[in-house]
Protein backbone atom coordinates (compact mmCIF):
# COMPACT_ATOMS: atom_id res chain seq x y z
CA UNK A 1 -65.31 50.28 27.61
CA UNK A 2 -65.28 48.34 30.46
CA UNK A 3 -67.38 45.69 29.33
CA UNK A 4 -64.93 45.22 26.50
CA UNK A 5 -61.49 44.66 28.76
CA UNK A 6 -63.81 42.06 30.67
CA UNK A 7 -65.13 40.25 27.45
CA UNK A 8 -60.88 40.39 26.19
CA UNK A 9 -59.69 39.48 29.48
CA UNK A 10 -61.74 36.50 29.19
CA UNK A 11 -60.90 35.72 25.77
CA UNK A 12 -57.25 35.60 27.01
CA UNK A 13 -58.10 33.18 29.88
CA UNK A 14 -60.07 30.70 27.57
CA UNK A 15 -57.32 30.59 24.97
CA UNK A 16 -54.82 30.16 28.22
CA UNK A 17 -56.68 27.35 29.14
CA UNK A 18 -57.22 25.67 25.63
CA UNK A 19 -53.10 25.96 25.49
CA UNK A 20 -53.09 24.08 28.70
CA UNK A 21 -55.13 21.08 27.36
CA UNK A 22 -53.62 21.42 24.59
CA UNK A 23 -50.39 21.32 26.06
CA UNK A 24 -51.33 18.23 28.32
CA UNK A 25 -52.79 15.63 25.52
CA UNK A 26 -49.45 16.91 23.78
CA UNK A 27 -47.74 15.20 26.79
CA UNK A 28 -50.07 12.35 27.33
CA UNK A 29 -49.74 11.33 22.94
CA UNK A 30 -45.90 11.51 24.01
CA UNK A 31 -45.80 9.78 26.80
CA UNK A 32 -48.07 6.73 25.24
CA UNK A 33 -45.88 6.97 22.08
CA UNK A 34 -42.81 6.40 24.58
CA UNK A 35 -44.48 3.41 26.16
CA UNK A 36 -45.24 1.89 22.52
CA UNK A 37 -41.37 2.40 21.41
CA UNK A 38 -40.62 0.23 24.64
CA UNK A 39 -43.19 -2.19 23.94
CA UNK A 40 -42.37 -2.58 20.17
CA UNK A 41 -38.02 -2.86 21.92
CA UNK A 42 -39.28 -5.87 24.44
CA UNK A 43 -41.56 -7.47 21.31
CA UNK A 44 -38.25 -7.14 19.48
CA UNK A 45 -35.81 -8.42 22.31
CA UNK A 46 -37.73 -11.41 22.99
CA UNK A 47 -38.25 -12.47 19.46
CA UNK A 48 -34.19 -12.10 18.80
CA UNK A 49 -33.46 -13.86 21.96
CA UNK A 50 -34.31 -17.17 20.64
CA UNK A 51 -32.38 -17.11 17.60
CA UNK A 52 -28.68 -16.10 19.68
CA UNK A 53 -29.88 -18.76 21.94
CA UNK A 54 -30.03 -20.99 19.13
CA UNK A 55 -26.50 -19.39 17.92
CA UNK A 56 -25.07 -19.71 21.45
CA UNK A 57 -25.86 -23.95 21.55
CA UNK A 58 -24.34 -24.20 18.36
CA UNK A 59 -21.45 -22.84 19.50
CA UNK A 60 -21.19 -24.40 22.52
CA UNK A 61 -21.66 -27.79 21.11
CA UNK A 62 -18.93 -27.03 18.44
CA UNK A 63 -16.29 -26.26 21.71
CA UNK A 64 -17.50 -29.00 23.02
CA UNK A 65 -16.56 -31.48 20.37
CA UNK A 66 -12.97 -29.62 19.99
CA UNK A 67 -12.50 -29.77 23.65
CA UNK A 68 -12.88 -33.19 23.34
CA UNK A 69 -11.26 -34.06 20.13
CA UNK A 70 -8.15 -32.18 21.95
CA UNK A 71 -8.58 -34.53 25.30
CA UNK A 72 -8.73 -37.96 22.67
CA UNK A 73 -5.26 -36.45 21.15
CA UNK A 74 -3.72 -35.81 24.52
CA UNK A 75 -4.57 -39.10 26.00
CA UNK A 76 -2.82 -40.81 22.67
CA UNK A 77 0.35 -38.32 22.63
CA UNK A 78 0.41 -39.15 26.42
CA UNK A 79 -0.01 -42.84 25.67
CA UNK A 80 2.78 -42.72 22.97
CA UNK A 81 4.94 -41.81 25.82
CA UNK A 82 4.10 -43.44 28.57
C-alpha cells in the first residue's frame, strides 16, 4: 500500500509540473502575440503617417495662399485709403 501512495504521489507531481510548462508557453505564446499586436500598430502608424503628412502640406499650402490672398486685399483697401 505504500508503494501505491508513492507511485500517486508522483503522478500528482508530474502532472504539477506538466501544468507548470504548460502554464509558462501559455505565457510566453501571449507575451509574443503582444509583441506582434505592437509590431503590426508601428507597421500601421508608419504607413498612415505619410498620407496625414501629405494631408497636413496640403493644408498648409491652402492657408498659405489665403493668408496671402488676404495680405494682397489689405495692402489695396489700405492703398484705397491712403
Amino acid at each position: 500500500m505504500n508503494k501505491n501512495n508513492q507511485s500517486t504521489g508522483t503522478q500528482e507531481i508530474d502532472a504539477a509540473k506538466l501544468v507548470l510548462i504548460g502554464s509558462a508557453l501559455a505565457t510566453l505564446g501571449d507575451a509574443l502575440q503582444t509583441i506582434s499586436v505592437g509590431l503590426a500598430l508601428e507597421v500601421l502608424e508608419n504607413q498612415t503617417m505619410p498620407d496625414q503628412t501629405d494631408q497636413l502640406k496640403k493644408i498648409e499650402d491652402n492657408m498659405q495662399k489665403q493668408i496671402d490672398h488676404l495680405t494682397n486685399e489689405l495692402s489695396k483697401l489700405k492703398s484705397q485709403i491712403t
